[in-house]
Protein backbone atom coordinates (compact mmCIF):
# COMPACT_ATOMS: atom_id res chain seq x y z
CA UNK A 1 7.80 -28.03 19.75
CA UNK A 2 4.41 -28.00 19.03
CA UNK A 3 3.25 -25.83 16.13
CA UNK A 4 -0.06 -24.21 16.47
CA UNK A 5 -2.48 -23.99 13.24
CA UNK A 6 -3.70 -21.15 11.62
CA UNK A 7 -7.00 -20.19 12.40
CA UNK A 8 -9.59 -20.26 9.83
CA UNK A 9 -10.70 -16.92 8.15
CA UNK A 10 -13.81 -15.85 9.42
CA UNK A 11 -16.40 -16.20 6.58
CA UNK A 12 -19.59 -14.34 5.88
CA UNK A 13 -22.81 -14.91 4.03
CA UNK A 14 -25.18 -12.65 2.27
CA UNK A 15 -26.68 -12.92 -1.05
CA UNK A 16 -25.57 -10.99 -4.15
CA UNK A 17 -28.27 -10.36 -7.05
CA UNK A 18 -29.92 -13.15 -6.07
CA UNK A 19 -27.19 -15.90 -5.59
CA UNK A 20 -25.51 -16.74 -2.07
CA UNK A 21 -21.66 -16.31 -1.51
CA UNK A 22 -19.60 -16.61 1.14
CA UNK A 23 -16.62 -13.69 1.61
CA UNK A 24 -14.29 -12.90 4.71
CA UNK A 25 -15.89 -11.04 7.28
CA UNK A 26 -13.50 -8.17 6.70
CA UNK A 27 -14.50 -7.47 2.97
CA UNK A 28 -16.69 -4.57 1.37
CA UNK A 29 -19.35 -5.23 -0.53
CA UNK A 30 -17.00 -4.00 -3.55
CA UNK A 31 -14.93 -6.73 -2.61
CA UNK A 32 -17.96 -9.48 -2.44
CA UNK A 33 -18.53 -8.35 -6.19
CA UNK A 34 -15.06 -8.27 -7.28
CA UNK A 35 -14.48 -11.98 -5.67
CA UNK A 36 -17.78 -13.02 -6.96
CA UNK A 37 -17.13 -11.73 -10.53
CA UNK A 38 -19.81 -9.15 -10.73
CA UNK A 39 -18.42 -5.85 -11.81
CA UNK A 40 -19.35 -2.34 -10.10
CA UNK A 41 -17.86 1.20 -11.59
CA UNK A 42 -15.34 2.69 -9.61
CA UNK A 43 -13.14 5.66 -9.97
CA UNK A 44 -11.83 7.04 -6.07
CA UNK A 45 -11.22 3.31 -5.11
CA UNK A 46 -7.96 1.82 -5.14
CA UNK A 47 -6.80 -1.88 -3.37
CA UNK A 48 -3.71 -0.34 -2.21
CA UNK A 49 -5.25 2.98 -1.08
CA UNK A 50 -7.63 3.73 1.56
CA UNK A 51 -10.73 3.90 1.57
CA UNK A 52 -12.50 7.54 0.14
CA UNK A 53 -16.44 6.50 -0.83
CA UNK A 54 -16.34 10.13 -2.54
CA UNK A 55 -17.24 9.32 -5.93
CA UNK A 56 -20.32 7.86 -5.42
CA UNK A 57 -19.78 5.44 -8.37
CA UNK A 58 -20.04 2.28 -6.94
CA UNK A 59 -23.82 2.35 -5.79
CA UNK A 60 -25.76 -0.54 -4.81
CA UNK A 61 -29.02 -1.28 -3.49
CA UNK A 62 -29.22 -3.07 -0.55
CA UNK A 63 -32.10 -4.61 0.73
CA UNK A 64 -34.25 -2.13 3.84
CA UNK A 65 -32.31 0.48 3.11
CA UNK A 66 -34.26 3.52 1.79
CA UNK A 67 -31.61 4.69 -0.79
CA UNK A 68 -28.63 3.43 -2.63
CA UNK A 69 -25.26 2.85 -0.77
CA UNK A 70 -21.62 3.20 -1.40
CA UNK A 71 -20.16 -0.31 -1.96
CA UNK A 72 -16.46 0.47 -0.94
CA UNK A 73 -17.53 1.71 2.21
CA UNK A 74 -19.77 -0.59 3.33
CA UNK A 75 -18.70 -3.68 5.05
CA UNK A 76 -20.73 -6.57 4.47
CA UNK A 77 -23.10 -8.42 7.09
CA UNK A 78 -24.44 -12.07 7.38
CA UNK A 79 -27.50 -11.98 5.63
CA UNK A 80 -27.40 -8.95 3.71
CA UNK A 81 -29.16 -8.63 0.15
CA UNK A 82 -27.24 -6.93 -2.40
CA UNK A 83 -28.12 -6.12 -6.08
CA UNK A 84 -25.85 -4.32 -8.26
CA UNK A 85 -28.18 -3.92 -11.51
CA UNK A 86 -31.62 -2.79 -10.52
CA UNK A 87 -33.39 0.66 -11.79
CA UNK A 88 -32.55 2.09 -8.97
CA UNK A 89 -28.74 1.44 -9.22
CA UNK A 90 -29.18 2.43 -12.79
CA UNK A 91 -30.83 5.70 -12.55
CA UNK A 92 -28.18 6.41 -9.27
CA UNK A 93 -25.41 5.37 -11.44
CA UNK A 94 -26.37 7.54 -14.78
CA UNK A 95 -27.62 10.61 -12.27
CA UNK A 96 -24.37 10.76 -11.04
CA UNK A 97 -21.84 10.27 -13.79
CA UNK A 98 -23.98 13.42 -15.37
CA UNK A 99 -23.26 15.66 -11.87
CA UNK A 100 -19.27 14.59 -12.83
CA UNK A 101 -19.52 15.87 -16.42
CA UNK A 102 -21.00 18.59 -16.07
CA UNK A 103 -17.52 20.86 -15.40
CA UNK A 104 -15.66 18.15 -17.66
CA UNK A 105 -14.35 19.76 -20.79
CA UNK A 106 -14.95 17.56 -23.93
CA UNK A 107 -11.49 17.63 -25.06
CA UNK A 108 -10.96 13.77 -25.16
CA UNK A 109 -9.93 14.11 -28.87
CA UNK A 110 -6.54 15.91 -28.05
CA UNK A 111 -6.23 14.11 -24.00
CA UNK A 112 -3.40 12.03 -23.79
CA UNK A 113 -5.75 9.63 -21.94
CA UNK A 114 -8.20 9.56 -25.12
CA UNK A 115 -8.85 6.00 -25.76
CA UNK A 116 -8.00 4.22 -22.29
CA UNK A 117 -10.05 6.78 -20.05
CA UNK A 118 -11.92 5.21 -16.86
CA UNK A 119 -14.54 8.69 -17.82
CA UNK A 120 -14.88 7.30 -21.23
CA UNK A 121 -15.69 4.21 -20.67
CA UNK A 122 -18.16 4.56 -17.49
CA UNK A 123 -20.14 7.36 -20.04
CA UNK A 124 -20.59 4.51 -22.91
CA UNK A 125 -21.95 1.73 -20.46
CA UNK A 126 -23.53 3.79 -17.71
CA UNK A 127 -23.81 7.59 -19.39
CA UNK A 128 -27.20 9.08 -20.68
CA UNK A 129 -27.91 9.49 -24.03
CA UNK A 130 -28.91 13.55 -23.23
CA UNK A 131 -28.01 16.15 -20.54
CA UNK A 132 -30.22 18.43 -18.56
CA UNK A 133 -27.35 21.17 -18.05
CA UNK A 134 -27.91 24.46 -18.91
CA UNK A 135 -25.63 26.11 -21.58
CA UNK A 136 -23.45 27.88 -19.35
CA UNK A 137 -19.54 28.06 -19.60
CA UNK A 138 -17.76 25.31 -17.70
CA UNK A 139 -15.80 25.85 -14.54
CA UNK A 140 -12.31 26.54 -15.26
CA UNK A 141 -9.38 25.89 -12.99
CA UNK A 142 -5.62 26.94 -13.15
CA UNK A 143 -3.11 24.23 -13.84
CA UNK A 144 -0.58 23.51 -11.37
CA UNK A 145 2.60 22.91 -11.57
CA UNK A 146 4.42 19.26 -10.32
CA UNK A 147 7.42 18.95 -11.87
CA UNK A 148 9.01 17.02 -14.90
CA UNK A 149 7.06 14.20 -14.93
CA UNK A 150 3.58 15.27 -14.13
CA UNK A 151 1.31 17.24 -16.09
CA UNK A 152 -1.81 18.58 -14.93
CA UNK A 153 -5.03 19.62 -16.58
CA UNK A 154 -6.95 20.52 -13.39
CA UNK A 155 -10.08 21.20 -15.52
CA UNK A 156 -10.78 17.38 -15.80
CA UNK A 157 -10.20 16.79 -12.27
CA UNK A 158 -13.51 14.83 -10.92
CA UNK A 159 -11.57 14.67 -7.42
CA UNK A 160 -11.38 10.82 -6.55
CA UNK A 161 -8.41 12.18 -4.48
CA UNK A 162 -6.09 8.95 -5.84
CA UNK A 163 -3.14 11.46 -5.88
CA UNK A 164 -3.62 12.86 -2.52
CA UNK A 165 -3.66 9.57 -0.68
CA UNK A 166 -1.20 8.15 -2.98
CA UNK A 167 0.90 11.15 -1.73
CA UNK A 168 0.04 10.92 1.52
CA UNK A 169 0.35 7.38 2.49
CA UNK A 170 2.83 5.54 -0.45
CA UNK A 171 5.47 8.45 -1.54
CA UNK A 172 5.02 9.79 2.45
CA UNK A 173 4.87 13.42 0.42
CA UNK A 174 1.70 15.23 2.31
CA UNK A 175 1.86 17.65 -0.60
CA UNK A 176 -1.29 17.33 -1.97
CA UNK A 177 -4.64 18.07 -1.06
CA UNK A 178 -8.16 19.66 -1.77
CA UNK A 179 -9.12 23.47 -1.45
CA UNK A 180 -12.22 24.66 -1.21
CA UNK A 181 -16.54 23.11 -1.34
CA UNK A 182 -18.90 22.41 -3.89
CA UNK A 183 -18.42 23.98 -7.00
CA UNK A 184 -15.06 25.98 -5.85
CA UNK A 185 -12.91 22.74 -5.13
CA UNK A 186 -9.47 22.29 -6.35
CA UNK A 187 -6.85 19.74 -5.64
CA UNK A 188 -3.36 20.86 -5.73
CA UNK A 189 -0.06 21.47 -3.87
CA UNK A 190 -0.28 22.73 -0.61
CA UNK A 191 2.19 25.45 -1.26
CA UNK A 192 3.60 26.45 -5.09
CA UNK A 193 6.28 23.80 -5.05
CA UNK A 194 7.18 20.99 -6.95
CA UNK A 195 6.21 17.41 -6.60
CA UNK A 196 9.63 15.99 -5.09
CA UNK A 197 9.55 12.59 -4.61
CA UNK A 198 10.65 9.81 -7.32
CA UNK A 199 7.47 8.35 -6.79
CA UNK A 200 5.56 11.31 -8.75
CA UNK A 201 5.26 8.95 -12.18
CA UNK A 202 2.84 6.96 -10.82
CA UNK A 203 0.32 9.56 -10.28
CA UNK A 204 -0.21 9.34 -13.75
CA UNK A 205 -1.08 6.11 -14.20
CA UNK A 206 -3.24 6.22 -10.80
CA UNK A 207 -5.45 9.08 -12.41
CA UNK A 208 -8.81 7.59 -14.01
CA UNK A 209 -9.20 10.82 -16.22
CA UNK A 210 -6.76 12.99 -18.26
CA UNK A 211 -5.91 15.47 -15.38
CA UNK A 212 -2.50 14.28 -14.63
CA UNK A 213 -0.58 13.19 -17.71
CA UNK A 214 2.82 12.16 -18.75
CA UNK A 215 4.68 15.62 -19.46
CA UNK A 216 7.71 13.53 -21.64
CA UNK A 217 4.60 11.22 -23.62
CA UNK A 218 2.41 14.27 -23.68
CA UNK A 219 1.03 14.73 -27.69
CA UNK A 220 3.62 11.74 -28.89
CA UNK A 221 1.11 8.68 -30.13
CA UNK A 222 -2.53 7.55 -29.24
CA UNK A 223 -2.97 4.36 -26.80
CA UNK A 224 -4.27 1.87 -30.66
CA UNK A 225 -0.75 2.57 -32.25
CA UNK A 226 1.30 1.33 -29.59
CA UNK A 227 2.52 -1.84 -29.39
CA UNK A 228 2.38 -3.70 -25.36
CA UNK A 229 5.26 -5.79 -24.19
CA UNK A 230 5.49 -6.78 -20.61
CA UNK A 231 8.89 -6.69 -19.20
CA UNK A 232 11.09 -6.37 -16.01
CA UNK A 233 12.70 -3.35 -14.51
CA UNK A 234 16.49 -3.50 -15.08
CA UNK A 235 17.54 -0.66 -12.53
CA UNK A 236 15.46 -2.43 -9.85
CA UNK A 237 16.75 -5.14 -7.47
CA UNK A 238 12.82 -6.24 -6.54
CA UNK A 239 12.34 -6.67 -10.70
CA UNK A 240 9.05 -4.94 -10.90
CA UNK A 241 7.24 -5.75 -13.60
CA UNK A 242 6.69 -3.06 -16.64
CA UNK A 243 4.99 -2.51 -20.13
CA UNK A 244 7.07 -1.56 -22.36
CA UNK A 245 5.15 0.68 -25.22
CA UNK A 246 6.32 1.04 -28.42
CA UNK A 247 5.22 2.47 -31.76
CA UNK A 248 4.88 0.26 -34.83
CA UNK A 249 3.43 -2.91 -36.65
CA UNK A 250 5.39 -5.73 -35.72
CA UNK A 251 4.24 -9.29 -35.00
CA UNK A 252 7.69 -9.82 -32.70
CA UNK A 253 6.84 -9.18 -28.82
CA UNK A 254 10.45 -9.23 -27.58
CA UNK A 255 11.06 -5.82 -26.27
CA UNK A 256 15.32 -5.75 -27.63
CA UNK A 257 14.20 -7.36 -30.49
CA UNK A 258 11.51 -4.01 -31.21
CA UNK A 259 14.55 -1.95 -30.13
CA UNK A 260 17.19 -3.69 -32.38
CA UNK A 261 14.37 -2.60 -35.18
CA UNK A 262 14.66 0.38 -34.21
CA UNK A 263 11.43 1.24 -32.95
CA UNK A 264 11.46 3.67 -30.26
CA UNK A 265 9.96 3.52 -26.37
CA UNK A 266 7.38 6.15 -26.48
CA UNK A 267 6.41 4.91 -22.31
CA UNK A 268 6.58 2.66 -19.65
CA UNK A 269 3.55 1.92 -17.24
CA UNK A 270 3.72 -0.60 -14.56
CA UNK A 271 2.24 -4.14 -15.07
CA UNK A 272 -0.28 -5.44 -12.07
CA UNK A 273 0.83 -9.66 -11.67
CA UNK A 274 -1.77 -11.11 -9.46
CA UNK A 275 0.15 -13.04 -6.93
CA UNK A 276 0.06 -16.85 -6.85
CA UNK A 277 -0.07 -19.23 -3.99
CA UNK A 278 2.59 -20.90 -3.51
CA UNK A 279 2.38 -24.82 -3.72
């Protein structure tokens, strides 16, 4: 029986910042950058999520076109001209990371996501160095509430809407969603319920900013004085891979050896392992 061969993947060409790559036909142009190695800010987009384009974070300037574009929602094209660092991506860039702090409270000193914030870091590189708000009080909104595990600070919320798809399309739970325009929106429970599916933990660690938290690692240590060990899920028959957090100075990385010490798990995030082809 004759076996028939796979088809090649369809291949693109365009140039990005002034070099030419190839990339499947298929891709964004976040993806051309990401496979290329050029790195563009990002907070709605997620690989295993689909696609938003409502942060407006990941701005490029493409060639004829009269105004920067959103990269995760734009596919590419053969002979497109991207650049990812010009003024104009610059200015876009800083112009809108000031639009999402301007209702952001700055209470990273007491977040629990103080010091491994997606906010944080995007206002260092990208940020300006002054505001043009006025001094009026920020927006405030009501927390909601999600259950054991989840603990929200709605206030910080830039809505990427991570949660709401997550929701939606991974934990099948269309509980979430957004309420309201402009100024007035809210993301939240569609009815005052709790958050009731086993999946609600990873919310957390989908969040870029401090507006869902851990509610059992809420106040207990700051991200420098853990200690990282990557490990395997015992209750799970897939073994997903974990880190392990702990609290103290040790040189040791074995996770029973830390516990034999007596050191105690403060968390436990999941671990990303990039898959490799098999030979």
């Amino acid at each position: 029986m004759a076996v028939s061969a796979i088809p090649p993947i369809p291949l693109v060409s365009l140039t990005l910042n002034g070099r030419p790559i190839q990339v499947r036909a298929s891709a964004t142009l976040l993806q051309a950058c990401e496979a290329s190695g050029v790195d563009v800010p990002r907070f709605c987009y997620h690989p295993a999520l689909s696609v938003a384009g409502n942060c407006r974070r990941c701005l490029v300037e493409v060639q004829k076109s009269p105004k920067p574009v959103v990269a995760c929602a734009r596919p590419v094209a053969p002979g497109r001209v991207v650049f990812t660092d010009t003024p104009l991506v610059r200015k876009a860039r800083e112009a809108v990371l000031e639009f999402l702090l301007l209702n952001h409270p700055l209470d990273c000193p007491i977040c629990d996501q103080g010091g491994e914030c997606d906010l944080q870091d995007e206002a260092l590189t990208f940020g300006a160095d002054r505001g043009r708000a006025v001094l009026t009080p920020k927006r405030g909104v009501q927390d909601k509430e999600c259950g054991p595990i989840v603990k929200t600070i709605r206030t910080r919320c830039i809505h990427c809407t991570r949660c709401v798809r997550f929701a939606a399309e991974v934990a099948g739970v269309e509980a979430l969603g957004s309420f309201g325009r402009g100024g007035e929106t809210e993301i939240g429970p569609y009815l005052p319920t709790l958050l009731r599916t086993e999946l609600s933990g990873h919310l957390v660690d989908l969040c870029p900013v401090g507006a869902l938290t851990s509610k059992p690692y809420a106040r207990q240590a700051r991200p420098w004085e853990l200690q990282r060990s990557d490990a395997v899920d015992p209750f799970d028959a897939i073994g997903r891979d974990l880190s392990v957090h702990t609290r103290g100075q040790t040189a040791t990385i074995n996770v029973t050896a830390r516990i034999e010490r007596g050191e105690e798990i403060l968390r436990i995030l999941p671990r990303t392992t990039p898959l490799t082809p098999e030979p």
